[in-house]
C-alpha atoms as a PDB file:
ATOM      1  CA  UNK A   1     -35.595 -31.442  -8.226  1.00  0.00           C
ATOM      2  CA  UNK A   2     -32.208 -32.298 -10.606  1.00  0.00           C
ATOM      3  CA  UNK A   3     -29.096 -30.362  -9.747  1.00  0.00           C
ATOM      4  CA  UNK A   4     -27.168 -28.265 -12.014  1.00  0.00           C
ATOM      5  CA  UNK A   5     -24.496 -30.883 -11.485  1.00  0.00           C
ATOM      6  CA  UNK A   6     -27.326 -33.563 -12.943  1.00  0.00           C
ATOM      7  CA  UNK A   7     -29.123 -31.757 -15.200  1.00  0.00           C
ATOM      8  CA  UNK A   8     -26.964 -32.444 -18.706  1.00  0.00           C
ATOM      9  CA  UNK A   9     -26.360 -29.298 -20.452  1.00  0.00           C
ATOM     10  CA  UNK A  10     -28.940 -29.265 -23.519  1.00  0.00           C
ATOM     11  CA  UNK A  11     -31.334 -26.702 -23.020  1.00  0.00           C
ATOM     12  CA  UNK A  12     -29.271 -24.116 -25.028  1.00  0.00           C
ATOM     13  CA  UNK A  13     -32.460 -22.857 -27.084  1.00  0.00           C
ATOM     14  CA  UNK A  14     -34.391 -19.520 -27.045  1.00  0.00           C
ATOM     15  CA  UNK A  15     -34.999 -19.627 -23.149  1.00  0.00           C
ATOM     16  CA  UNK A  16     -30.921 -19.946 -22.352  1.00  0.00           C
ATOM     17  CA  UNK A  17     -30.345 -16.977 -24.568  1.00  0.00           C
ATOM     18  CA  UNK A  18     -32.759 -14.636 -23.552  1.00  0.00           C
ATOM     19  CA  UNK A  19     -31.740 -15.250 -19.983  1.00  0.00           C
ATOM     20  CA  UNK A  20     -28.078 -14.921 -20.842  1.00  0.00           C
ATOM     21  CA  UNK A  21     -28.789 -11.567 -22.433  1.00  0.00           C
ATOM     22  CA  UNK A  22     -30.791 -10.385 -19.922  1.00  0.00           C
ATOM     23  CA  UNK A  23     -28.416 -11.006 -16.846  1.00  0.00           C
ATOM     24  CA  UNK A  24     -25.498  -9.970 -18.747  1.00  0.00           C
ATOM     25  CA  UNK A  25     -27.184  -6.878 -19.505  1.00  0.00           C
ATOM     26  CA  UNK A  26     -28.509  -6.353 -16.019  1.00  0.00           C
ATOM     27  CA  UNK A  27     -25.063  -6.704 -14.839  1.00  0.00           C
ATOM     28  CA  UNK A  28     -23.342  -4.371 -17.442  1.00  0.00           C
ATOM     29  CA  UNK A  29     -26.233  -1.580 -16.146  1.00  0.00           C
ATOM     30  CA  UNK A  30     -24.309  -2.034 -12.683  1.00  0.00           C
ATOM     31  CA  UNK A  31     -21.133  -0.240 -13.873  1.00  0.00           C
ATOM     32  CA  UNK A  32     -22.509   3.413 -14.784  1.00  0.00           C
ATOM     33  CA  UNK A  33     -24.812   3.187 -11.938  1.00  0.00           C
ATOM     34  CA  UNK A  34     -22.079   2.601  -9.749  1.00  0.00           C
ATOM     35  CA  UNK A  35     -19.964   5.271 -11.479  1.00  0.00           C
ATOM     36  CA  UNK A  36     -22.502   7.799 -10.690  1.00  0.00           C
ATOM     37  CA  UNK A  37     -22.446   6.964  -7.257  1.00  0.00           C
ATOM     38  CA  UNK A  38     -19.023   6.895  -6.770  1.00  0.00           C
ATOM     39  CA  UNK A  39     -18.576  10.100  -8.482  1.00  0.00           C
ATOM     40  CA  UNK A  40     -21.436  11.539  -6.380  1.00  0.00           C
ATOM     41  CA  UNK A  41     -19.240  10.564  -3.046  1.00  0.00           C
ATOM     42  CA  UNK A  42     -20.381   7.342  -1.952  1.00  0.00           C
ATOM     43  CA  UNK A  43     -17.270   4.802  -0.735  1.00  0.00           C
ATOM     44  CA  UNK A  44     -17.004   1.493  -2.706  1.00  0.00           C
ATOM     45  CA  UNK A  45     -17.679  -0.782   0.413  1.00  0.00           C
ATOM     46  CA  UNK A  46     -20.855   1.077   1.430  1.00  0.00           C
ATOM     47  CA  UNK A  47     -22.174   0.612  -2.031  1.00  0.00           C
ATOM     48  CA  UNK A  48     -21.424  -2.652  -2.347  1.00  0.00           C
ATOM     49  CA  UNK A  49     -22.959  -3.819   1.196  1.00  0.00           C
ATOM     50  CA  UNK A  50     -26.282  -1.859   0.486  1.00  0.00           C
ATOM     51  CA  UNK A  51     -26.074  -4.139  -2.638  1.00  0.00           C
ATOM     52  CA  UNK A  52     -26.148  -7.072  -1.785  1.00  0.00           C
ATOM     53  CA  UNK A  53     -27.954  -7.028   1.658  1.00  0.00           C
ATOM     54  CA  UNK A  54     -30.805  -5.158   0.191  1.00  0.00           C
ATOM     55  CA  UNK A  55     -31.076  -7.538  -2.853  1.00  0.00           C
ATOM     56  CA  UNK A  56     -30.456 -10.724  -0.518  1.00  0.00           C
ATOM     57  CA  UNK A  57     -33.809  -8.817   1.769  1.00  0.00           C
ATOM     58  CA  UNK A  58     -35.901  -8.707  -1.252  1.00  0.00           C
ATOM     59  CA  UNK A  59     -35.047 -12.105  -2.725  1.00  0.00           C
ATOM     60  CA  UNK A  60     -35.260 -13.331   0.925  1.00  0.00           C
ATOM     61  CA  UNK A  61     -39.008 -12.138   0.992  1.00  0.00           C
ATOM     62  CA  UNK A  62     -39.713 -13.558  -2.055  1.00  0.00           C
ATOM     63  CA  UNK A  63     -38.214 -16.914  -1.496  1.00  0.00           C
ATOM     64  CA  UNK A  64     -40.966 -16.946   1.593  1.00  0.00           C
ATOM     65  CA  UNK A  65     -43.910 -16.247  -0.412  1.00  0.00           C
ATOM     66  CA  UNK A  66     -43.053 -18.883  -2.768  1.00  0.00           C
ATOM     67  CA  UNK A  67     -42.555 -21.097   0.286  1.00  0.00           C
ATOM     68  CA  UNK A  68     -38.918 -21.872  -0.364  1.00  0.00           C
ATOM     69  CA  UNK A  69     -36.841 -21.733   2.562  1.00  0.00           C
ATOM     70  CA  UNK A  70     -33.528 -20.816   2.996  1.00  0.00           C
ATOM     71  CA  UNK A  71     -32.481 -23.051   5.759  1.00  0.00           C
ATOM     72  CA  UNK A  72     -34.185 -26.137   5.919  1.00  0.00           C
ATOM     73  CA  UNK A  73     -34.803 -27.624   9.135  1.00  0.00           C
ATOM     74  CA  UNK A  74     -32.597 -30.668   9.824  1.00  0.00           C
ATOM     75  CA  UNK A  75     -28.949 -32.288   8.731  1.00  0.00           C
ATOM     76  CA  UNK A  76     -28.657 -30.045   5.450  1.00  0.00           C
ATOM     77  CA  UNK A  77     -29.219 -27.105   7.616  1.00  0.00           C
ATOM     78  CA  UNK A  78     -25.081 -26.905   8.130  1.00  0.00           C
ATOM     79  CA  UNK A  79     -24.509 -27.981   3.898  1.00  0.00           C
ATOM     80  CA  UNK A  80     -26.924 -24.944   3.159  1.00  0.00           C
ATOM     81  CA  UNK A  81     -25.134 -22.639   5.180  1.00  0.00           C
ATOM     82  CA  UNK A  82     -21.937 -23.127   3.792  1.00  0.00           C
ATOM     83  CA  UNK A  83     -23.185 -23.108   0.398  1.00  0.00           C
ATOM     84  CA  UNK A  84     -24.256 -19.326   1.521  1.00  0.00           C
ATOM     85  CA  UNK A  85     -20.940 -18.761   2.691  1.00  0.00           C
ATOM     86  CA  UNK A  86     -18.691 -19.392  -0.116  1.00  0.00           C
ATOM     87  CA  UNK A  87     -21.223 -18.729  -3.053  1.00  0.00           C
ATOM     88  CA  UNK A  88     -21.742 -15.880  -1.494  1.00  0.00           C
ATOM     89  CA  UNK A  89     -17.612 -14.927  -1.335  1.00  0.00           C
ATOM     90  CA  UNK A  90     -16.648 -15.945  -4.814  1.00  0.00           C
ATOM     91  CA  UNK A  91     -19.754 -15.056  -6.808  1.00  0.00           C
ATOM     92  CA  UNK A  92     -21.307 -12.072  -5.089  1.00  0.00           C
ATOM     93  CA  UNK A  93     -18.546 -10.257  -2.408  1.00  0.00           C
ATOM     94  CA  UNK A  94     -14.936 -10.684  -4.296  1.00  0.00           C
ATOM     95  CA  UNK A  95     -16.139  -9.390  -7.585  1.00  0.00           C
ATOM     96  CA  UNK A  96     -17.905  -6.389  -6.667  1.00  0.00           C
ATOM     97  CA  UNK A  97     -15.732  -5.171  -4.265  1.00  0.00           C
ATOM     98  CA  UNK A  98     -12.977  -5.622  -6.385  1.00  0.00           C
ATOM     99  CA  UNK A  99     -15.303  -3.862  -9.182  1.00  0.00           C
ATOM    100  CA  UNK A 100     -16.099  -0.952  -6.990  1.00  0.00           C
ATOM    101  CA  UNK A 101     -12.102  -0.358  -6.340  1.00  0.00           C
ATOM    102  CA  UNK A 102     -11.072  -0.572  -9.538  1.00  0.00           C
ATOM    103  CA  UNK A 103     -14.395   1.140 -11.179  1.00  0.00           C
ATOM    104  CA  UNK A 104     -12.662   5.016 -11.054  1.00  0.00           C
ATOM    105  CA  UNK A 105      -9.463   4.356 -12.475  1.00  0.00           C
ATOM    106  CA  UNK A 106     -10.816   2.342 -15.033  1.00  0.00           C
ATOM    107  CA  UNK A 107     -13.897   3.806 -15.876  1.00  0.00           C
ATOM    108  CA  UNK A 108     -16.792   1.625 -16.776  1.00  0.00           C
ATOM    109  CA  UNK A 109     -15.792   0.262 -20.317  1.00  0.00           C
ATOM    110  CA  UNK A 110     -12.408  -0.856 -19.513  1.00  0.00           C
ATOM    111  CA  UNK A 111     -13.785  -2.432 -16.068  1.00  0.00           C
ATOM    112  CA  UNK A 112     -16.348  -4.344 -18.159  1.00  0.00           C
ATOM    113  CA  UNK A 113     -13.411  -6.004 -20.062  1.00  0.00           C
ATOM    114  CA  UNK A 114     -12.370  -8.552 -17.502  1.00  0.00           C
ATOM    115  CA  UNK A 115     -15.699  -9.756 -17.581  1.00  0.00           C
ATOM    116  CA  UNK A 116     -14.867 -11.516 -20.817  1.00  0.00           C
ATOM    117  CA  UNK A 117     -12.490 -14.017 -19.436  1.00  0.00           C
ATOM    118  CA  UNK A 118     -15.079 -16.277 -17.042  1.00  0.00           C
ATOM    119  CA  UNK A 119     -16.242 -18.047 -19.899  1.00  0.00           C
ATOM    120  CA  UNK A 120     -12.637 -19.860 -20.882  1.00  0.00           C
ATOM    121  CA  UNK A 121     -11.812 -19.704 -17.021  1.00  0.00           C
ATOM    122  CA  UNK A 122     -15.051 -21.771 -16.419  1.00  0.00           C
ATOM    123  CA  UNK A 123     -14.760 -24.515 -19.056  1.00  0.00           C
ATOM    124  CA  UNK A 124     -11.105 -24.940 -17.653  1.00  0.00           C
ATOM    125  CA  UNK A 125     -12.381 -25.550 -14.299  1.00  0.00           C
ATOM    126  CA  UNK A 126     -15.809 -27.791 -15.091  1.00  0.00           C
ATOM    127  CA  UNK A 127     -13.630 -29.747 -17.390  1.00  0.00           C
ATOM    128  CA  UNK A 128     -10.842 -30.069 -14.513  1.00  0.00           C
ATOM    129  CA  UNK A 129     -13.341 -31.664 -12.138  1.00  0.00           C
ATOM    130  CA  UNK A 130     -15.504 -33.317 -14.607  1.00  0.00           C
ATOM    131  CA  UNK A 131     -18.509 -31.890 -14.944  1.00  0.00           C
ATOM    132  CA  UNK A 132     -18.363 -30.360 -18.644  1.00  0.00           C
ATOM    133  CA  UNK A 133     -17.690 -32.216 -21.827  1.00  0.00           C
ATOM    134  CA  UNK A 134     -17.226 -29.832 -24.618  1.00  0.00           C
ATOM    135  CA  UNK A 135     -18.091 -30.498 -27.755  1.00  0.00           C
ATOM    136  CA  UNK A 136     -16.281 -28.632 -30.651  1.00  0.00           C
ATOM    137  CA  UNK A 137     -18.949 -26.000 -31.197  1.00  0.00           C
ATOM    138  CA  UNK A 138     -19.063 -24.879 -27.509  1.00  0.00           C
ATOM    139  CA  UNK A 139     -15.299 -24.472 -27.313  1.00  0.00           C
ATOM    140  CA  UNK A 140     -14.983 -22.886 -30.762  1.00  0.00           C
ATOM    141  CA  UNK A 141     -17.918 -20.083 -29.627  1.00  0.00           C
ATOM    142  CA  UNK A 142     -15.681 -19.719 -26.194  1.00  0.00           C
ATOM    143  CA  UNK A 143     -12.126 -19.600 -27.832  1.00  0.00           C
ATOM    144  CA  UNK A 144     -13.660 -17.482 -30.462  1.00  0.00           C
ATOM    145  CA  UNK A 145     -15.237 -14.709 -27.940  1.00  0.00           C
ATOM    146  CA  UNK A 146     -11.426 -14.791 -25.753  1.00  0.00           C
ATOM    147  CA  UNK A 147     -10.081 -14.186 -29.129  1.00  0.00           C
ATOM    148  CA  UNK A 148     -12.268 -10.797 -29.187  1.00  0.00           C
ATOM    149  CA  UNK A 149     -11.444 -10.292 -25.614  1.00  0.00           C
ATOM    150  CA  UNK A 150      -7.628 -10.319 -26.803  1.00  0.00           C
ATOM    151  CA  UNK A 151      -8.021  -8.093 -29.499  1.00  0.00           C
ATOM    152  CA  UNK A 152      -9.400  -5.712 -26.770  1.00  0.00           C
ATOM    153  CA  UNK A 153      -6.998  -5.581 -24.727  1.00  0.00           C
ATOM    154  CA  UNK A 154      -4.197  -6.149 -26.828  1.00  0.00           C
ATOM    155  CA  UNK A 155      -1.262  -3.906 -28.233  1.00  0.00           C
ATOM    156  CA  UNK A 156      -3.985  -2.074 -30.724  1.00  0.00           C
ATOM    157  CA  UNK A 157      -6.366  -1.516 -27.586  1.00  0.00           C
ATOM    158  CA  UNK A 158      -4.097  -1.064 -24.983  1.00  0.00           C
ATOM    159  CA  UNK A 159      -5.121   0.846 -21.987  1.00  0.00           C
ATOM    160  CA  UNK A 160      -4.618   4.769 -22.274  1.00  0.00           C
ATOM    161  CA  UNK A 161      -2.212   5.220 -19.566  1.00  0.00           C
ATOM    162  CA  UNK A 162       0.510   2.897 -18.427  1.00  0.00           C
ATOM    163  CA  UNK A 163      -0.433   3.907 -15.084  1.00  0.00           C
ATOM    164  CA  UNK A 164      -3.270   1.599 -14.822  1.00  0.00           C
ATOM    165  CA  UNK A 165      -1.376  -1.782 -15.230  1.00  0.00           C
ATOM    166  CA  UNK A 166      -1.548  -2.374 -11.425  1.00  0.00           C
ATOM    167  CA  UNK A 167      -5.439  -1.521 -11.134  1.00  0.00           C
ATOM    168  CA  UNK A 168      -5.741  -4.190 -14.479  1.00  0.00           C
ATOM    169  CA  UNK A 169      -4.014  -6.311 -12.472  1.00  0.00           C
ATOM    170  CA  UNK A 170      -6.197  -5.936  -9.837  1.00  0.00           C
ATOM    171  CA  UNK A 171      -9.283  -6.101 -12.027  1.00  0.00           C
ATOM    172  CA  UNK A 172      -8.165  -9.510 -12.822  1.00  0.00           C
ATOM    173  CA  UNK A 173      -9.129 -11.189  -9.446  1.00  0.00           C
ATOM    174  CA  UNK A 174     -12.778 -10.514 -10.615  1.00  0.00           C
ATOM    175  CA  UNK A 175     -13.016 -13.171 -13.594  1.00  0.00           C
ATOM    176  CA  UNK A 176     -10.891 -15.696 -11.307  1.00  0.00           C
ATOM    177  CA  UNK A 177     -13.683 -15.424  -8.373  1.00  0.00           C
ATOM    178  CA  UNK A 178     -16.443 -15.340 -11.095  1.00  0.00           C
ATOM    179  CA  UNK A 179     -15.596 -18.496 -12.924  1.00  0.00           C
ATOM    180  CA  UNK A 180     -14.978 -20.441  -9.547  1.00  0.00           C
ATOM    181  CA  UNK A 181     -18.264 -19.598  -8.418  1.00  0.00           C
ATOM    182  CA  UNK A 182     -19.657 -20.624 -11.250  1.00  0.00           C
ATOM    183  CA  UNK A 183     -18.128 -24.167 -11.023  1.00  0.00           C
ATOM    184  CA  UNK A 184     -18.770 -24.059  -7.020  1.00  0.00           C
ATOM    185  CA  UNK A 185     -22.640 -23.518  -7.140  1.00  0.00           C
ATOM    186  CA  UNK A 186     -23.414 -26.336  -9.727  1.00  0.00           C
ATOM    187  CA  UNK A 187     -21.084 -28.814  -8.036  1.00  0.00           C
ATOM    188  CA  UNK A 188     -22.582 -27.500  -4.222  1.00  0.00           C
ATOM    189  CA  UNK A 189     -25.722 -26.967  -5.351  1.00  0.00           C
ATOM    190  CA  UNK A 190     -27.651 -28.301  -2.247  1.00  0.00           C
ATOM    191  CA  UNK A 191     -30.499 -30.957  -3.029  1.00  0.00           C
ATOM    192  CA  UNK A 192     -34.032 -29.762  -2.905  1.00  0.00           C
ATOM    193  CA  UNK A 193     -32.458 -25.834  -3.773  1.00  0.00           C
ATOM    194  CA  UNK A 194     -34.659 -23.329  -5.477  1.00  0.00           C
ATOM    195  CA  UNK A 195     -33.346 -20.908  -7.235  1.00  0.00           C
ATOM    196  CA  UNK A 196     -34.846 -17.793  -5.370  1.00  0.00           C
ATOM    197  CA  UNK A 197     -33.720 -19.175  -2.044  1.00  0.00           C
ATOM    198  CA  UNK A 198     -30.054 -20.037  -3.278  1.00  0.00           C
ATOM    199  CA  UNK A 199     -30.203 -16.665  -4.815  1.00  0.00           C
ATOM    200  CA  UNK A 200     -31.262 -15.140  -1.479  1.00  0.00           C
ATOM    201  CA  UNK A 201     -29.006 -16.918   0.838  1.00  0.00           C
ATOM    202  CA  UNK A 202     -26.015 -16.402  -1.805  1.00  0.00           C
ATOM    203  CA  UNK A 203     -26.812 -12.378  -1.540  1.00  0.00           C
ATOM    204  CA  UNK A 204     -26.868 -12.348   2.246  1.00  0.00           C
ATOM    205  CA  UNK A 205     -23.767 -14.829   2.417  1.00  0.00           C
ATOM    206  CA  UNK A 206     -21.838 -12.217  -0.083  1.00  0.00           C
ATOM    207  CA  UNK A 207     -23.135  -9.056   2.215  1.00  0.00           C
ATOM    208  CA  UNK A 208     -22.030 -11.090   5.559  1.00  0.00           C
ATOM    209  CA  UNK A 209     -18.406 -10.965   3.686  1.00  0.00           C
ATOM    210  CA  UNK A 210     -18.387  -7.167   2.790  1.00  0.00           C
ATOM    211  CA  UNK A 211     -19.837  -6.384   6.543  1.00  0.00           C
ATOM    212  CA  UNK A 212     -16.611  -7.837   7.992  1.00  0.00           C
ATOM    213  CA  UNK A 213     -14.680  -5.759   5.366  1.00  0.00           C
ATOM    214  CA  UNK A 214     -16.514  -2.725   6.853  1.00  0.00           C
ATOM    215  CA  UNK A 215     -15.699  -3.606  10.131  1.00  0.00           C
ATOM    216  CA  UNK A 216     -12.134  -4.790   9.225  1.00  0.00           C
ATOM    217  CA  UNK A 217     -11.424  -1.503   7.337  1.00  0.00           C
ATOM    218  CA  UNK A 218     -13.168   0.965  10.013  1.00  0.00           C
ATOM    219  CA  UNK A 219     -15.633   2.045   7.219  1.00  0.00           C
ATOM    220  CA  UNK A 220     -18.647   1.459   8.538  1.00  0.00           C
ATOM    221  CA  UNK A 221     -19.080   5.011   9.237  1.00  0.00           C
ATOM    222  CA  UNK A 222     -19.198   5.553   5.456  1.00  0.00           C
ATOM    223  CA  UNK A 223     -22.382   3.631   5.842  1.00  0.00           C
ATOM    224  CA  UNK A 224     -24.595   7.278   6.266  1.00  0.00           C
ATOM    225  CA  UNK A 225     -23.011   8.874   2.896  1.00  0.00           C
ATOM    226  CA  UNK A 226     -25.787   6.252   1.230  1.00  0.00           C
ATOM    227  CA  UNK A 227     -28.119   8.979   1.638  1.00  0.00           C
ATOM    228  CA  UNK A 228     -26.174  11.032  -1.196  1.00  0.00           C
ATOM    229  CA  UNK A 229     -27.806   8.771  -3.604  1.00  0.00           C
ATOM    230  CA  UNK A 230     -31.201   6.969  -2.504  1.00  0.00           C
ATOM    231  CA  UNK A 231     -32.211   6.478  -5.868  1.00  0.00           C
ATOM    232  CA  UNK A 232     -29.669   4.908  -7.334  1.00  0.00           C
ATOM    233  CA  UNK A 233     -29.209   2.877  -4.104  1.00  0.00           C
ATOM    234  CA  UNK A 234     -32.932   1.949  -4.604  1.00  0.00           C
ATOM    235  CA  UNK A 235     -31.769   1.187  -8.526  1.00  0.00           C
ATOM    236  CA  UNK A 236     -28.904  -0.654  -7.887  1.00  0.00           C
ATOM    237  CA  UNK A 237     -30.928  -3.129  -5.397  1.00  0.00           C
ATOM    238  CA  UNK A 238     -34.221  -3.941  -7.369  1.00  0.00           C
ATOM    239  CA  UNK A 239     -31.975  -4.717 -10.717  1.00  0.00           C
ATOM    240  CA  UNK A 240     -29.526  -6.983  -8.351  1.00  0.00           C
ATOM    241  CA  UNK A 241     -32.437  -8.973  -7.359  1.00  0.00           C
ATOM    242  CA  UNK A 242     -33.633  -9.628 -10.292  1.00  0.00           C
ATOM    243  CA  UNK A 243     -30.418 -10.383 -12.185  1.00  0.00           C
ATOM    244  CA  UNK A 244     -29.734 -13.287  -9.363  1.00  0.00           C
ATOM    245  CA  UNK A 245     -33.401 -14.609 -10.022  1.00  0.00           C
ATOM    246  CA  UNK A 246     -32.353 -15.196 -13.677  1.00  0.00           C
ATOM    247  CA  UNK A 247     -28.856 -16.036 -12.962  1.00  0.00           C
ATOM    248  CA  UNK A 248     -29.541 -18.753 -10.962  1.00  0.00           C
ATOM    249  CA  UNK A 249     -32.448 -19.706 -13.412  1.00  0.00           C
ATOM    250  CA  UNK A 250     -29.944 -20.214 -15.843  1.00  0.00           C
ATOM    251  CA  UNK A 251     -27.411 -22.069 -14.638  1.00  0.00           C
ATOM    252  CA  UNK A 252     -30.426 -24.972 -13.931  1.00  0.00           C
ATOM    253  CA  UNK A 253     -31.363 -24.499 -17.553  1.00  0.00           C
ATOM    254  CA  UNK A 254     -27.835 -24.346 -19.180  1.00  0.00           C
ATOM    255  CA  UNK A 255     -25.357 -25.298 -16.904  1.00  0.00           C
ATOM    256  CA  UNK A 256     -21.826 -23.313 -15.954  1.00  0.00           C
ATOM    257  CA  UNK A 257     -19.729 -23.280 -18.605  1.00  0.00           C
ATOM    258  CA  UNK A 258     -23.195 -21.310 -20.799  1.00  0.00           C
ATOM    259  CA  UNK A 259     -23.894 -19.260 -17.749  1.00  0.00           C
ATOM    260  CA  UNK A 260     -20.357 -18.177 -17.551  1.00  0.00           C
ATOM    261  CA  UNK A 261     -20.999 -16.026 -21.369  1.00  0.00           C
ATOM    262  CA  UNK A 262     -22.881 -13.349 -19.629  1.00  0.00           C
ATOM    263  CA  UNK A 263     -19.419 -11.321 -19.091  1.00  0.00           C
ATOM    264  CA  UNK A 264     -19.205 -11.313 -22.731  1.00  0.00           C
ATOM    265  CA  UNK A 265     -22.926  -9.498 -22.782  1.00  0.00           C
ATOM    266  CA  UNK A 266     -21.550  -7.039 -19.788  1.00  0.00           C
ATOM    267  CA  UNK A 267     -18.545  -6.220 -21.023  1.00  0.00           C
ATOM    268  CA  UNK A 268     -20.150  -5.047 -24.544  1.00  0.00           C
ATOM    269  CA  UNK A 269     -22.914  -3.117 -22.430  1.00  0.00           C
ATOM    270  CA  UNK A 270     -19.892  -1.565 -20.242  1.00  0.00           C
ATOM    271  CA  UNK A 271     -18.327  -0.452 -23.312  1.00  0.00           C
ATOM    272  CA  UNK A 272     -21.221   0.639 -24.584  1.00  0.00           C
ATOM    273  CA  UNK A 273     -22.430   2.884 -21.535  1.00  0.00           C
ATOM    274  CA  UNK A 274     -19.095   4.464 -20.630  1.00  0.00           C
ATOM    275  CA  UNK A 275     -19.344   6.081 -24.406  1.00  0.00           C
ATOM    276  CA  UNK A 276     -22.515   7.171 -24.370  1.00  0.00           C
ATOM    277  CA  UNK A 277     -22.488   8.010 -20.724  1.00  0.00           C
ATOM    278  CA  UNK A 278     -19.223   9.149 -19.350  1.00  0.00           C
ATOM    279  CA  UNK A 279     -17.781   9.848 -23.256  1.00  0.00           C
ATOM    280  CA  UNK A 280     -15.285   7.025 -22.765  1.00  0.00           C
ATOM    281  CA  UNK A 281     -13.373   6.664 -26.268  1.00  0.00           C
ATOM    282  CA  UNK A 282     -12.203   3.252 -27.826  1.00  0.00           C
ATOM    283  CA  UNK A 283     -10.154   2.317 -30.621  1.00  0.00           C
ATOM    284  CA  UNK A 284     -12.262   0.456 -33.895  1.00  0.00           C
ATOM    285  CA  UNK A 285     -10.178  -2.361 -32.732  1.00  0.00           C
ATOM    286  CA  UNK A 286     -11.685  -2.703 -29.737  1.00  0.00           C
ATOM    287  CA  UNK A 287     -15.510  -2.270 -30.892  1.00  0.00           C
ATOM    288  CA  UNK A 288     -14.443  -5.159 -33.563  1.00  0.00           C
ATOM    289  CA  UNK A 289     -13.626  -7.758 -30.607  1.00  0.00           C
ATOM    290  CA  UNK A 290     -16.642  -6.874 -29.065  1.00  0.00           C
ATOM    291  CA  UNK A 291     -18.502  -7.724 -31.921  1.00  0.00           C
ATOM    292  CA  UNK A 292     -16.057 -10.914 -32.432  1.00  0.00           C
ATOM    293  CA  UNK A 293     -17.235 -11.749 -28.847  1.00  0.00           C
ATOM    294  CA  UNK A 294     -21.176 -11.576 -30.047  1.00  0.00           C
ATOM    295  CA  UNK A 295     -20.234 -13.997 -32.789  1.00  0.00           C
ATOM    296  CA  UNK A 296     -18.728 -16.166 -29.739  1.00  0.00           C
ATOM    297  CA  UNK A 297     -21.769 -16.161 -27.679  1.00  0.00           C
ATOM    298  CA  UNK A 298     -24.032 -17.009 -31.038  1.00  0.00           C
ATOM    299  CA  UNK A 299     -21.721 -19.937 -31.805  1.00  0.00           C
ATOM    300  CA  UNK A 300     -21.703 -21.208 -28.771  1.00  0.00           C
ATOM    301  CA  UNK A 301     -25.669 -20.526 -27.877  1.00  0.00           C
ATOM    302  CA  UNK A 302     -26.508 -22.731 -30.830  1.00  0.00           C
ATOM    303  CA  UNK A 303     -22.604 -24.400 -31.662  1.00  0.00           C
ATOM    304  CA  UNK A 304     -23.664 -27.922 -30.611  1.00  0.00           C
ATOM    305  CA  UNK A 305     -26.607 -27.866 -33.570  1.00  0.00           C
ATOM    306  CA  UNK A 306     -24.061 -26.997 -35.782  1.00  0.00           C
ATOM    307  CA  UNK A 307     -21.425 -29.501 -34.569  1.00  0.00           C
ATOM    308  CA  UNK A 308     -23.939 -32.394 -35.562  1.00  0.00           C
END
């Protein structure tokens, strides 16, 4: 099987988009799920290790009945694990953590926001070590969606309260650890891997990370307060599970830079829940750079067609 770091970037037809719209909007469900858990009592740590270990169990299980395992036996075994460890840091346990800290003061529309900065932040970083090329149409569909993501949160969408510059601030750490993920798993990506096994072993790396932060931070007696909300603990897992099947999926079939779009999907699904959901209220100027940002993710879906 080609790597991601191999496999040249064409496949940007109907399969690329429907997967990039359906993990994007998988992950901009996790923000009022979340919200109602948090508001219900439930810690952010907590939340975030039932998360990811009970998505990395149920993509772990899956990965064995489609006979792909996680650790193969012999000299990769030590390459695999490490791809667990810091795929697992930067894509999975940085992000949400930070997420689920910064997810009450924000509220679920404004944390979505950040999530529209990975895709400029990615192309940066797979040009810097060689791995993207991009051709006009690409980089005028990326450029084009940051420009929404600036009219969003600049001066005419500012944030409501000046008070939540620092937790912005914080918020930013998200996109950074995103978009180095994204670079680090195609570049990594471990010969022979299958997507539901590096998907699995990414999960469990990622809940290995937020387990020391429980122990670190004395929480892990939070760890009962789970039972508040079984449901949406239940939710929260099956939809995780699924959104690393097809994220993984997609970066084979489109590469990093492509993958990298689906905070543009979250962030308009984040804006979109926390005002139907929590009656979060937004300037027209910030609903018109989310729909800049769809024109972004069009252009650069089908930009290299045009570009010829």
């Amino acid at each position: 099987m080609s790597t991601p770091a191999t496999v040249p970037p064409a496949s940007r037809g109907v399969e690329s988009l429907l997967l990039l719209l359906s993990v994007g909007g998988m992950i901009g469900v996790i923000f009022p799920v979340t919200k109602y858990a948090q508001a219900a009592g439930v810690p952010p740590l907590p939340w975030a290790f039932s998360m990811t270990l009970g998505a990395g169990l149920l993509l772990a299980g899956l990965a064995r009945i489609k006979r792909q395992p996680l650790i193969p036996a012999g000299p990769s075994s030590g390459r695999r694990l490490r791809y667990f460890a810091v795929s697992g840091l930067l894509s999975v346990a940085l992000p949400n953590v930070v997420l689920f800290f910064v997810l009450p003061p924000l509220g679920a529309g404004l944390s979505a926001v950040v999530y529209t900065l990975p895709p400029i932040l990615t192309l940066l970083m797979a040009v810097a070590v060689r791995i993207e090329k991009p051709d006009r149409g690409r980089v005028a569909g990326i450029l084009l969606g940051f420009a929404g993501a600036l009219m969003i949160v600049g001066p005419r969408g500012s944030l409501p309260s000046p008070d939540l510059a620092g937790w912005m601030a914080l918020a930013f750490a998200m996109p950074l650890s995103v978009a180095a993920g994204n670079v680090y798993r195609t570049v990594a990506w471990p010969p022979g891997g299958q997507p539901v096994a590096l998907a699995a072993g990414t999960m469990l790396g990622g809940a290995a990370w937020v387990a020391l932060a429980l122990l670190g931070t004395g929480a892990m007696s939070e760890l009962p307060l789970l039972g508040l909300v079984p449901g949406l603990a239940l939710l929260q897992i099956a939809v995780t599970a699924l959104t690393y099947v097809l994220y993984f999926r997609l970066q084979i079939v489109a590469g990093p830079v492509y993958l990298s779009q689906i905070g543009y999907v979250a962030t308009s699904v984040g804006l979109g829940t926390g005002t139907l959901l929590f009656g979060e209220r937004y300037s027209p100027w910030v609903w018109s750079g989310a729909g800049v940002i769809v024109a972004g993710v069009l252009l650069v879906s089908f930009g290299r067609r045009f570009a010829r």
